[in-house]
PDB file of N, CA and C in Angstrom:
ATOM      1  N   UNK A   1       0.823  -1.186   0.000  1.00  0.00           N
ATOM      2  CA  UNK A   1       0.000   0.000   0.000  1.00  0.00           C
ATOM      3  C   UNK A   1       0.864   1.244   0.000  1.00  0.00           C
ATOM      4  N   UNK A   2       0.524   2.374  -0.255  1.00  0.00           N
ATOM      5  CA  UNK A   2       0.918   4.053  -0.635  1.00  0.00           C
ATOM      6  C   UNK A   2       0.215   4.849   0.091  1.00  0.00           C
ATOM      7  N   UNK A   3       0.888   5.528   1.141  1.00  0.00           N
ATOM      8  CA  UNK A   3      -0.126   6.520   1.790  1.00  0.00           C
ATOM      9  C   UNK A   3       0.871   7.673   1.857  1.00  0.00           C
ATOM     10  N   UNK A   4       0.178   8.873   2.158  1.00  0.00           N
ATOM     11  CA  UNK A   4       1.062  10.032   2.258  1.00  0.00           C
ATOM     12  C   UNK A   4       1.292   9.929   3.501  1.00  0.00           C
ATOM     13  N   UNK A   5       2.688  10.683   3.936  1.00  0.00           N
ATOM     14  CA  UNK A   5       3.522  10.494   5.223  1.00  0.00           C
ATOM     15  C   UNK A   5       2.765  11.490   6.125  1.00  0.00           C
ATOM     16  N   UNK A   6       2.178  12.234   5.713  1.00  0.00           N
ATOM     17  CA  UNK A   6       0.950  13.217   6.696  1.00  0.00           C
ATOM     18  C   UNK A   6      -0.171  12.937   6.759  1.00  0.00           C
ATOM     19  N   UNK A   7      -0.880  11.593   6.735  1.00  0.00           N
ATOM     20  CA  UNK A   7      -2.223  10.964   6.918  1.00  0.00           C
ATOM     21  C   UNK A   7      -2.221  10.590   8.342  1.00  0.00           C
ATOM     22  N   UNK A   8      -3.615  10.943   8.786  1.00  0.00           N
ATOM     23  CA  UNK A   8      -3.773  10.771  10.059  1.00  0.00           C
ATOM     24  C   UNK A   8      -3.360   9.604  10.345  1.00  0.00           C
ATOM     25  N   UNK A   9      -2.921   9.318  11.562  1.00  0.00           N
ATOM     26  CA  UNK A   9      -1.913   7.985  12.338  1.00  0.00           C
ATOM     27  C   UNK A   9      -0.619   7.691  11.645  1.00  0.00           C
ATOM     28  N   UNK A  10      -0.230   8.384  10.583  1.00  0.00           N
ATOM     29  CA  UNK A  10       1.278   7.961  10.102  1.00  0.00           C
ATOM     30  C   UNK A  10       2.136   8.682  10.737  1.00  0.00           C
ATOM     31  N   UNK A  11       2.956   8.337  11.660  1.00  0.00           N
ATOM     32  CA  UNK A  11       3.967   8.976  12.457  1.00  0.00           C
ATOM     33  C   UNK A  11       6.037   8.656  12.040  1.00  0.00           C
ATOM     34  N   UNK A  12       6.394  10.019  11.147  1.00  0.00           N
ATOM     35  CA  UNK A  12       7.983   9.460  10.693  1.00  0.00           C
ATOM     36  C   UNK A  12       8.509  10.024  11.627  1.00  0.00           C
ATOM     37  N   UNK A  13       9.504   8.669  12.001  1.00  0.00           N
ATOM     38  CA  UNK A  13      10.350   8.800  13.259  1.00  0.00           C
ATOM     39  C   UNK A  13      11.747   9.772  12.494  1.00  0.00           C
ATOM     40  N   UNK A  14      12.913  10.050  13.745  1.00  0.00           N
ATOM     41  CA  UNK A  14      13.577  11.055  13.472  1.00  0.00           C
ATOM     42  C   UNK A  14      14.482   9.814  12.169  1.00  0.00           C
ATOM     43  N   UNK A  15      15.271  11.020  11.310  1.00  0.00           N
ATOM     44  CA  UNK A  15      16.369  10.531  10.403  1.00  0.00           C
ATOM     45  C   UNK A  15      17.414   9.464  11.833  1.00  0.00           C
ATOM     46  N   UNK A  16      17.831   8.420  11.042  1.00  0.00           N
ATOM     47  CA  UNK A  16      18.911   7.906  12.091  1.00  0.00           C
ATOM     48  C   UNK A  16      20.038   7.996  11.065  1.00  0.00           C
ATOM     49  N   UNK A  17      21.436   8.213  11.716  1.00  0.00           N
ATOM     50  CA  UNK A  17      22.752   8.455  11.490  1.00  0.00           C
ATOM     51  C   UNK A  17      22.965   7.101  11.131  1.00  0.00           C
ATOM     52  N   UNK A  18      23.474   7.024   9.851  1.00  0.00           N
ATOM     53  CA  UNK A  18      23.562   5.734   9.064  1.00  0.00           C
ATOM     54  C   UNK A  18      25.520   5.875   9.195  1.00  0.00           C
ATOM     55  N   UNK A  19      26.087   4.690   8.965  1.00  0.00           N
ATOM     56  CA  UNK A  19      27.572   4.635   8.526  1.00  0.00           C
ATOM     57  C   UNK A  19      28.127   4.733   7.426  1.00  0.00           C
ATOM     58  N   UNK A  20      27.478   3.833   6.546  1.00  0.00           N
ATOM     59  CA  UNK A  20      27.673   3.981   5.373  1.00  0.00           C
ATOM     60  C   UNK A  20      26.776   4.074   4.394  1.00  0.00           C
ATOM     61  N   UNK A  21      25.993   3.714   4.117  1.00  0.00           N
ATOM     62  CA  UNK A  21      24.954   4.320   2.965  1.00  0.00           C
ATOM     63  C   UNK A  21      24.100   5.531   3.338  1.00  0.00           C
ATOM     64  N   UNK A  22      24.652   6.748   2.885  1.00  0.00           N
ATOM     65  CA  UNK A  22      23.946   7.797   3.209  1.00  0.00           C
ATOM     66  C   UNK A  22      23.042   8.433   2.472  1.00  0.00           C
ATOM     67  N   UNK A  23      22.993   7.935   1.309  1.00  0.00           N
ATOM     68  CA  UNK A  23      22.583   8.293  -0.294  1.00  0.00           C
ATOM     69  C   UNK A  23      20.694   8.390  -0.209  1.00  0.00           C
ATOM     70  N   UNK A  24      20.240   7.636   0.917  1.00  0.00           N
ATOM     71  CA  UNK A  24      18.490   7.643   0.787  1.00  0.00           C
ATOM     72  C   UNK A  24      18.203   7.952   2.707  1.00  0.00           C
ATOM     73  N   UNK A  25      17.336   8.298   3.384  1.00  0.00           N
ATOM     74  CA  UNK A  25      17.239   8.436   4.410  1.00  0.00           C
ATOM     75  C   UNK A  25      16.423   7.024   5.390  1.00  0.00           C
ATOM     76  N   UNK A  26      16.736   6.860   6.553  1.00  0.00           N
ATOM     77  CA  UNK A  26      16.561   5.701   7.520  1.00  0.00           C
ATOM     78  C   UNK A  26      15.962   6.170   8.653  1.00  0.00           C
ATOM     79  N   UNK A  27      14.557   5.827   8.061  1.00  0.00           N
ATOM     80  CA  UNK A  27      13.821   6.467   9.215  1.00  0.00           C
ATOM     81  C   UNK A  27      12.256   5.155   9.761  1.00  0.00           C
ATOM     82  N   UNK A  28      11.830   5.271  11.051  1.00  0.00           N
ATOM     83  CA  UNK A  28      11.050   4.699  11.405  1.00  0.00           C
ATOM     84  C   UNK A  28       9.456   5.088  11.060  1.00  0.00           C
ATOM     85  N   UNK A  29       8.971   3.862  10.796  1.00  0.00           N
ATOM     86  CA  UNK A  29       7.210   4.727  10.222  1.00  0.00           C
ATOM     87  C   UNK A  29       6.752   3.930  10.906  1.00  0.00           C
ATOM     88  N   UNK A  30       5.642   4.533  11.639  1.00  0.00           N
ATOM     89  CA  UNK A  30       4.448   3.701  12.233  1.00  0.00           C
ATOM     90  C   UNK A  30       3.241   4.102  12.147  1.00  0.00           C
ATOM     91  N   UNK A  31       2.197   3.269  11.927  1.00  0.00           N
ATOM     92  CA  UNK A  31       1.153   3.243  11.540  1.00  0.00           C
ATOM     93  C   UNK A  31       0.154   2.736  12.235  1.00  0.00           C
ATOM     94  N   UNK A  32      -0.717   3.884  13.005  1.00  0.00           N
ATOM     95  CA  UNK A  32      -1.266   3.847  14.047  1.00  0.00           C
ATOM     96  C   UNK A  32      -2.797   3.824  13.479  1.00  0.00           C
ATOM     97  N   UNK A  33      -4.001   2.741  12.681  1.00  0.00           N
ATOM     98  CA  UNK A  33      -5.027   2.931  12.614  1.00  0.00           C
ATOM     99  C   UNK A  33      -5.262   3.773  11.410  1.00  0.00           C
ATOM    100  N   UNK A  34      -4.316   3.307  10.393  1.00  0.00           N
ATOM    101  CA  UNK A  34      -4.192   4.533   9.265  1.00  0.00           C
ATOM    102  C   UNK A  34      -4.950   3.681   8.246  1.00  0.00           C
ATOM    103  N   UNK A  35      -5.980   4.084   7.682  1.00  0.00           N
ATOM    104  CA  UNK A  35      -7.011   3.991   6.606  1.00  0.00           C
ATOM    105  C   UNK A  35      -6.779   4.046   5.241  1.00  0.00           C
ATOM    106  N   UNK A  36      -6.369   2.570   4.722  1.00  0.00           N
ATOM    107  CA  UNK A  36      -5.793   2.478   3.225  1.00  0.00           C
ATOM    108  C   UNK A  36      -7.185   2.300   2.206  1.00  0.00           C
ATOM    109  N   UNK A  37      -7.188   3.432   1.272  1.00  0.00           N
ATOM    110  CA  UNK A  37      -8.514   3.254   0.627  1.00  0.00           C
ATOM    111  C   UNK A  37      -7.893   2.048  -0.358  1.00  0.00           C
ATOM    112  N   UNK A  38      -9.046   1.897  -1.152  1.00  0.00           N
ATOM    113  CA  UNK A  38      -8.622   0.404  -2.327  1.00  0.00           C
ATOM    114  C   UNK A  38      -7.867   0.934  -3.309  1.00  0.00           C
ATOM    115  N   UNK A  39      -7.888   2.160  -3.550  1.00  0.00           N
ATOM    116  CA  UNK A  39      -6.572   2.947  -4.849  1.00  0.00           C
ATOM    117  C   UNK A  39      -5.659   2.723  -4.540  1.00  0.00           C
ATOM    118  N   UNK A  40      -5.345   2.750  -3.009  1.00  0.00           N
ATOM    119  CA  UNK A  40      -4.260   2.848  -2.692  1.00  0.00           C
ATOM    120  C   UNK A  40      -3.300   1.451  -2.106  1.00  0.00           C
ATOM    121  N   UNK A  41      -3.726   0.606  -2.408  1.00  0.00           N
ATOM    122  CA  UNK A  41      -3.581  -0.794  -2.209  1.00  0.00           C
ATOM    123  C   UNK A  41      -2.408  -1.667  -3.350  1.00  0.00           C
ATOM    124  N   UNK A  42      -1.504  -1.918  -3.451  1.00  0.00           N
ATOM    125  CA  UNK A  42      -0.112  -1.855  -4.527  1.00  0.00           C
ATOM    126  C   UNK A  42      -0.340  -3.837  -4.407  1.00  0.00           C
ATOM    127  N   UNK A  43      -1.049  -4.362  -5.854  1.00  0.00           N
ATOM    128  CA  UNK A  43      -0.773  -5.706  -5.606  1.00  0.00           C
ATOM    129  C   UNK A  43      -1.934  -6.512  -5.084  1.00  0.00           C
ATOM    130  N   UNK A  44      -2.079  -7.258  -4.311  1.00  0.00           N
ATOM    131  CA  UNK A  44      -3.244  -8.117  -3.679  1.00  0.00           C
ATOM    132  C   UNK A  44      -3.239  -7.477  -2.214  1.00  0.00           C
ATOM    133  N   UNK A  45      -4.478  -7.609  -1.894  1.00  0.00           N
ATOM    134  CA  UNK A  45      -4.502  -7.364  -0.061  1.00  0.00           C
ATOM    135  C   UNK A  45      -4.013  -8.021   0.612  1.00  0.00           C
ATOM    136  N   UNK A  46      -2.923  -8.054   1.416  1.00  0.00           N
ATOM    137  CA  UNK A  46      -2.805  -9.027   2.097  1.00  0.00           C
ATOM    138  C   UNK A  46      -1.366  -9.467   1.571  1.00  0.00           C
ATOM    139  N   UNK A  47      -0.703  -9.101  -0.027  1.00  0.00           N
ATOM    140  CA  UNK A  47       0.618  -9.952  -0.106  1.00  0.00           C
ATOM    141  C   UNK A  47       2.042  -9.209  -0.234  1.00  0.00           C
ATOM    142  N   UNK A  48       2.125  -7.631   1.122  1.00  0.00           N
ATOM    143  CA  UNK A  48       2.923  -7.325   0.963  1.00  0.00           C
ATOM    144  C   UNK A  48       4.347  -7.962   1.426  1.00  0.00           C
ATOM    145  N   UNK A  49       3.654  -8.839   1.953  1.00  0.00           N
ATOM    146  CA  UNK A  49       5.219  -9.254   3.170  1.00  0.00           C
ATOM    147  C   UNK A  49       5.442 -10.580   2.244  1.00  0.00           C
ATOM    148  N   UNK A  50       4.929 -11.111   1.228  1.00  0.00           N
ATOM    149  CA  UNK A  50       5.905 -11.546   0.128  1.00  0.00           C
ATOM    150  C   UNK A  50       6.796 -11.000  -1.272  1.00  0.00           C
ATOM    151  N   UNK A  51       5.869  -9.255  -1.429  1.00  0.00           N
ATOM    152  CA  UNK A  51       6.456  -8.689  -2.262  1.00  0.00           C
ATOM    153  C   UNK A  51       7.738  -8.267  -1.237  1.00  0.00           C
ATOM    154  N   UNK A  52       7.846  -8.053  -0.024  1.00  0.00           N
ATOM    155  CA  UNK A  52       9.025  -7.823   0.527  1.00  0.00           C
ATOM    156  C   UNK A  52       9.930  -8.371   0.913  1.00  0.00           C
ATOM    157  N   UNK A  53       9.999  -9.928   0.565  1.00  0.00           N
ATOM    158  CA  UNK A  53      10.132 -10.947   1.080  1.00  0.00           C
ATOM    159  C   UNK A  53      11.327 -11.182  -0.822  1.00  0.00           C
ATOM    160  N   UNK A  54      10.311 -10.997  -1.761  1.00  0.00           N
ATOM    161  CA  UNK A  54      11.163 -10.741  -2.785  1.00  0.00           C
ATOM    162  C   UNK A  54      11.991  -9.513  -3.068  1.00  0.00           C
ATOM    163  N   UNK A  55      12.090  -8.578  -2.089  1.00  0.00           N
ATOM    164  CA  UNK A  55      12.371  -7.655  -2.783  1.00  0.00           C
ATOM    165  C   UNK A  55      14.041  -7.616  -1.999  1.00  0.00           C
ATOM    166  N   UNK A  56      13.980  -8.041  -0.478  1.00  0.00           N
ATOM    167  CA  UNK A  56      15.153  -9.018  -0.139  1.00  0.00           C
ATOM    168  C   UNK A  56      15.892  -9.821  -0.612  1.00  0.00           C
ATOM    169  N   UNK A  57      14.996 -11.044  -1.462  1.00  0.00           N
ATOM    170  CA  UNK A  57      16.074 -11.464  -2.669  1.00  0.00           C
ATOM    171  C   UNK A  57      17.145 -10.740  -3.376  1.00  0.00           C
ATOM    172  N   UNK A  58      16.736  -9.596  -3.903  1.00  0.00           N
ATOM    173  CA  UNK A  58      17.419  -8.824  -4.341  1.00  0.00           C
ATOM    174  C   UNK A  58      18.482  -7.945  -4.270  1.00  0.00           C
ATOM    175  N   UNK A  59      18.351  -7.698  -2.290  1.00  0.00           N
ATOM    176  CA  UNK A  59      19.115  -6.318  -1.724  1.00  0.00           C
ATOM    177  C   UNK A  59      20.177  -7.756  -1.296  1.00  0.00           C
ATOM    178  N   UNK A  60      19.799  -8.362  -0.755  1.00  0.00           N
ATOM    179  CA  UNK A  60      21.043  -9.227   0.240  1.00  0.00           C
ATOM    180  C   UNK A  60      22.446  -9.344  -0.558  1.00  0.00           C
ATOM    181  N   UNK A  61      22.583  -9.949  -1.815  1.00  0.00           N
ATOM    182  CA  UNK A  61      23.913  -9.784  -2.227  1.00  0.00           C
ATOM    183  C   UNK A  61      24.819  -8.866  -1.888  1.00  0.00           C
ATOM    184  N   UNK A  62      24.073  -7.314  -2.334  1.00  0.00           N
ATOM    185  CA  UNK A  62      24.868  -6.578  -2.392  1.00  0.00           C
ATOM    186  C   UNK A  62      25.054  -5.603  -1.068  1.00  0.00           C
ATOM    187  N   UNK A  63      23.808  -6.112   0.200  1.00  0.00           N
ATOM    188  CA  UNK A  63      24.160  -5.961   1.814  1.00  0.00           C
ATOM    189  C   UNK A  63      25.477  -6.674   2.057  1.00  0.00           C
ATOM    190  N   UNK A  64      25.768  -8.117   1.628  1.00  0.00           N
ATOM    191  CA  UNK A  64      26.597  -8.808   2.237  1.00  0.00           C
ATOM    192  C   UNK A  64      27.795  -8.016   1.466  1.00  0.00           C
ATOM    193  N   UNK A  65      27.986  -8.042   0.610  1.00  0.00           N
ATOM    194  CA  UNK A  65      29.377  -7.420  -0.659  1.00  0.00           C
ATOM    195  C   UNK A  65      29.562  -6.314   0.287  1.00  0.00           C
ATOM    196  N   UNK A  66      28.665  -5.408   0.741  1.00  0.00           N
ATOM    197  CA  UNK A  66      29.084  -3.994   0.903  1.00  0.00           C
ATOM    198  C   UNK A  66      29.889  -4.290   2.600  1.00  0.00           C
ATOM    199  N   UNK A  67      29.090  -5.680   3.869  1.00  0.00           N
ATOM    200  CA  UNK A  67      29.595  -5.834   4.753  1.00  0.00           C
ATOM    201  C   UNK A  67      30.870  -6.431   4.687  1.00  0.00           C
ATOM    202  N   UNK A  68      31.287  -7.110   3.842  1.00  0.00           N
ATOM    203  CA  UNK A  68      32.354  -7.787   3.641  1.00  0.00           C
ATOM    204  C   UNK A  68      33.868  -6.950   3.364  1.00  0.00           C
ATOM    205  N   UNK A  69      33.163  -6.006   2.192  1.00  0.00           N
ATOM    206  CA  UNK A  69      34.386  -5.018   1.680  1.00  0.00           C
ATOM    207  C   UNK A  69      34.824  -4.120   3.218  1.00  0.00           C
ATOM    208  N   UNK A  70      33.381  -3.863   3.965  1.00  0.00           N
ATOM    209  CA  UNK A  70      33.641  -2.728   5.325  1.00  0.00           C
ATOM    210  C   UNK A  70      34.616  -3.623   6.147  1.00  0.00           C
ATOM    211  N   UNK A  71      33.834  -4.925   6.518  1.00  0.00           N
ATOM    212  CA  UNK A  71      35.097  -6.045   7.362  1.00  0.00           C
ATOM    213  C   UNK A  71      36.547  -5.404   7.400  1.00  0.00           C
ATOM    214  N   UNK A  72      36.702  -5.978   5.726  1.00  0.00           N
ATOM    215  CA  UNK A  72      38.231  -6.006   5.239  1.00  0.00           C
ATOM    216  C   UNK A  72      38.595  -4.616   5.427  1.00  0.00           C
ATOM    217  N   UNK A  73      37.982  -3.491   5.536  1.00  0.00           N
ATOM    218  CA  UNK A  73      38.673  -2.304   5.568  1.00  0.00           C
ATOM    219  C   UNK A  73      38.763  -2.362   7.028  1.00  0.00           C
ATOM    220  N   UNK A  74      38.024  -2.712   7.808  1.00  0.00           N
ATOM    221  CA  UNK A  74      38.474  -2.836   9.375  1.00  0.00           C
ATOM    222  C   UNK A  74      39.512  -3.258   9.780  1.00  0.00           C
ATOM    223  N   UNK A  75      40.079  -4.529   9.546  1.00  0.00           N
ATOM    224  CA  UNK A  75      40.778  -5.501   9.549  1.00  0.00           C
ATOM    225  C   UNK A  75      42.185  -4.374   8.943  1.00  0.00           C
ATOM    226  N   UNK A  76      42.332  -3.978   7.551  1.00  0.00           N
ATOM    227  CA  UNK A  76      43.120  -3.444   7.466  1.00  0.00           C
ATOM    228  C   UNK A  76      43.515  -2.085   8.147  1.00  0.00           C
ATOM    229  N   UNK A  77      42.535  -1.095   8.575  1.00  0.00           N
ATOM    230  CA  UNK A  77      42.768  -0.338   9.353  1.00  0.00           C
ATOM    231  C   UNK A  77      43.597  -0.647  10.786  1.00  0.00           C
ATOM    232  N   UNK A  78      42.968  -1.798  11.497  1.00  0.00           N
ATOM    233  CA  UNK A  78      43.155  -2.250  12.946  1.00  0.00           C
ATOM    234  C   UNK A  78      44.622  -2.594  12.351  1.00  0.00           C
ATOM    235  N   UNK A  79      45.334  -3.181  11.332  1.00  0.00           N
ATOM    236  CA  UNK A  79      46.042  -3.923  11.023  1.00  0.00           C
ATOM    237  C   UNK A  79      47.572  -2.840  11.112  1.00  0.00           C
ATOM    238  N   UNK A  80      46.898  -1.453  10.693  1.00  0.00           N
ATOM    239  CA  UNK A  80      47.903  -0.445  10.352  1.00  0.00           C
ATOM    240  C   UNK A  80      48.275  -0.213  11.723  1.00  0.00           C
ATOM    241  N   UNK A  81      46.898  -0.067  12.939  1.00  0.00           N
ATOM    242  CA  UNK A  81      47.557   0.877  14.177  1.00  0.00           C
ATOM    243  C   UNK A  81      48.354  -0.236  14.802  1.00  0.00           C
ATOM    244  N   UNK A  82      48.084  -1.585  14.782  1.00  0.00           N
ATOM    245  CA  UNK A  82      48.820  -2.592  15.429  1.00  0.00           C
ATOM    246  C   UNK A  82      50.452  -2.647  14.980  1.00  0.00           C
ATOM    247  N   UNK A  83      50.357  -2.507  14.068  1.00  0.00           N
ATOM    248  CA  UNK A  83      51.873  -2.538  13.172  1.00  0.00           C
ATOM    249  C   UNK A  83      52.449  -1.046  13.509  1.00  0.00           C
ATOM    250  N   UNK A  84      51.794   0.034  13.719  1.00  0.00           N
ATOM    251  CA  UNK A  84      52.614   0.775  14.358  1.00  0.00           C
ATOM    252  C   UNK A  84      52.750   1.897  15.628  1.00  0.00           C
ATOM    253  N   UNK A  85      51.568   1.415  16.468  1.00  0.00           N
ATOM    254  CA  UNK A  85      51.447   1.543  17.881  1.00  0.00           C
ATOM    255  C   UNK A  85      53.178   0.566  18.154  1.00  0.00           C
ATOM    256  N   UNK A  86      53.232   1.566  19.863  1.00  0.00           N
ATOM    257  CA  UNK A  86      54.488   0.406  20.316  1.00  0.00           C
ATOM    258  C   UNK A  86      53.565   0.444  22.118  1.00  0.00           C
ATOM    259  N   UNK A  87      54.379  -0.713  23.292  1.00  0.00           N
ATOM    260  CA  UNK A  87      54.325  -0.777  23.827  1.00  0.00           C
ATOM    261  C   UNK A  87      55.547  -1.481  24.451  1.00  0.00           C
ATOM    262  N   UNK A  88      56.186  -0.702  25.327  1.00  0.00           N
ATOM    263  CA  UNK A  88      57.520  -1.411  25.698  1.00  0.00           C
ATOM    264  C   UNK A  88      58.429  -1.244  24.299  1.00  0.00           C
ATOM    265  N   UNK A  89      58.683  -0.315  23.831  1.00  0.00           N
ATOM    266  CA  UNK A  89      59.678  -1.165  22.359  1.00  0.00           C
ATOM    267  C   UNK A  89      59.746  -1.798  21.601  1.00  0.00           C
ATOM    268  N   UNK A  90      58.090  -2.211  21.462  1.00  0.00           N
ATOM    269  CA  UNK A  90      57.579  -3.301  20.359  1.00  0.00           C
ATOM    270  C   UNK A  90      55.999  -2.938  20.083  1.00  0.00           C
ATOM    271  N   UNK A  91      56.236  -3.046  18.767  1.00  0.00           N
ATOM    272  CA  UNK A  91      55.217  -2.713  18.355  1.00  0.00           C
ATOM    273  C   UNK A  91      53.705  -3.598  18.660  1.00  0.00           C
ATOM    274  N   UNK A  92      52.155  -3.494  18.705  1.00  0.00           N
ATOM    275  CA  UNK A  92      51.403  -4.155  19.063  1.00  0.00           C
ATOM    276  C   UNK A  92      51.326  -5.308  18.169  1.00  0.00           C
ATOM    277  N   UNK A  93      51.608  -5.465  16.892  1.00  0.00           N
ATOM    278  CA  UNK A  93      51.397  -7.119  16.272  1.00  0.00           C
ATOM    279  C   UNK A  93      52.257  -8.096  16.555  1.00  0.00           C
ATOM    280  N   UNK A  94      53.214  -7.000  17.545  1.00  0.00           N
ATOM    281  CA  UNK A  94      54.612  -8.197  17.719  1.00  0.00           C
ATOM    282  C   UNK A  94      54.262  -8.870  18.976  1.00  0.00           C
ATOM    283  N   UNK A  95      53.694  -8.565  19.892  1.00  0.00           N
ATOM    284  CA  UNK A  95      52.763  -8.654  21.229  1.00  0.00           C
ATOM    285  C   UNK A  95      51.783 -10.129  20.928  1.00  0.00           C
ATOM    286  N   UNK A  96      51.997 -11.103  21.945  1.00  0.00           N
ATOM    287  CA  UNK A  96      51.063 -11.962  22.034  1.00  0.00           C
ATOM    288  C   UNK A  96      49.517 -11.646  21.710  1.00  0.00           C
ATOM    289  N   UNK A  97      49.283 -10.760  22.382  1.00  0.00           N
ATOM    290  CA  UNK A  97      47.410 -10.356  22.025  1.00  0.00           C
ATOM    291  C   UNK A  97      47.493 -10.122  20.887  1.00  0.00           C
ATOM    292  N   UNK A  98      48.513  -9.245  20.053  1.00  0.00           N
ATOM    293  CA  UNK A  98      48.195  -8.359  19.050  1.00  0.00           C
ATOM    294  C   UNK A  98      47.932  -9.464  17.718  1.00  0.00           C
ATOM    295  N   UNK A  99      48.428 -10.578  17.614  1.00  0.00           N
ATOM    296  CA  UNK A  99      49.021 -11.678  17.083  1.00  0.00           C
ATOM    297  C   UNK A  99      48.021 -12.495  16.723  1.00  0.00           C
ATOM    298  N   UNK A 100      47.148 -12.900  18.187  1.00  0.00           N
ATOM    299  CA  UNK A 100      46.098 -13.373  18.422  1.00  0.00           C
ATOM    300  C   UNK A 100      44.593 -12.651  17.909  1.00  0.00           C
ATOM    301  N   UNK A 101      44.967 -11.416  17.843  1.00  0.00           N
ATOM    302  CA  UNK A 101      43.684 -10.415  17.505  1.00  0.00           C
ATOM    303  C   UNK A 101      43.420 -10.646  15.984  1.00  0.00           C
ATOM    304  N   UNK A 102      45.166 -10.309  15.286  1.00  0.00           N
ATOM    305  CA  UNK A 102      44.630 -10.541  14.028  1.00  0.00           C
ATOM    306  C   UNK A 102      44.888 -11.865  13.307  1.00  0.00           C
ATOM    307  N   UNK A 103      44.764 -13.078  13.812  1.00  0.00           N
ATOM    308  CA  UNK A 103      44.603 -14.708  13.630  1.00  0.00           C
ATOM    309  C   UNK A 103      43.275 -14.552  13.753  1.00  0.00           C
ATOM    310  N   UNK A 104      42.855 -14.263  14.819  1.00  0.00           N
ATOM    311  CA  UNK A 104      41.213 -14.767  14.871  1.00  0.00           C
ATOM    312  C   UNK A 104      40.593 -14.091  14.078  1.00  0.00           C
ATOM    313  N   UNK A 105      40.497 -12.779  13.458  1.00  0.00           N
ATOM    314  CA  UNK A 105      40.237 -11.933  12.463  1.00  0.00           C
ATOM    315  C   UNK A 105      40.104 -12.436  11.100  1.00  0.00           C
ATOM    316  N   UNK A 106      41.205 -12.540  10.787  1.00  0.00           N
ATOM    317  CA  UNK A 106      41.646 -13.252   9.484  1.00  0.00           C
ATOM    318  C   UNK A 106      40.736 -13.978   9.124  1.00  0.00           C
ATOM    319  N   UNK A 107      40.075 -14.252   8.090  1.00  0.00           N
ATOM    320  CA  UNK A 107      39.712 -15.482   7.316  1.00  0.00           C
ATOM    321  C   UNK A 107      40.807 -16.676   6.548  1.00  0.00           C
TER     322      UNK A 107
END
């Protein structure tokens, strides 16, 4: 269904501070008793949560691609301060923990 965001009982929650995709806005809608006439009805009554259900098919690849590439930039970031933070005269990857941090990391 399609309703305008100023129909009685539609309430948009504030913008939330996204990390990385900033390009469309992330916001909460709730729908308190809000009155969908039949124009306004997108599809069959009743089968949005399989059109959304497909429409997930679609986004997940490129959710996972985009978490994966962020990972690896973590990993390499953490990777830089470890290699040249020191403690005692040695740097943190040379350090038992530091060693261990990025083993378990690693794929």
């Amino acid at each position: 269904f399609v309703v305008d965001a100023d129909a009685p009982g539609v309430t948009v929650g504030r913008k939330e501070w996204n990390m990385g995709q900033r390009a469309s806005d992330t916001r909460g809608v709730t729908f308190d008793d809000v009155v969908v006439s039949k124009d306004n009805i997108v599809g069959e009554a009743g089968g949005g949560f399989k059109v959304a259900m497909k429409c997930f098919d679609k986004t997940r690849p490129t959710v996972g691609a985009m978490s994966l590439g962020l990972a690896r930039r973590a990993l390499d970031e953490a990777s830089k301060v470890l290699n040249r933070k020191e403690d005692h005269g040695k740097t943190y990857i040379s350090s038992p923990g530091g060693k261990t941090l990025c083993w378990l990391t690693w794929p």
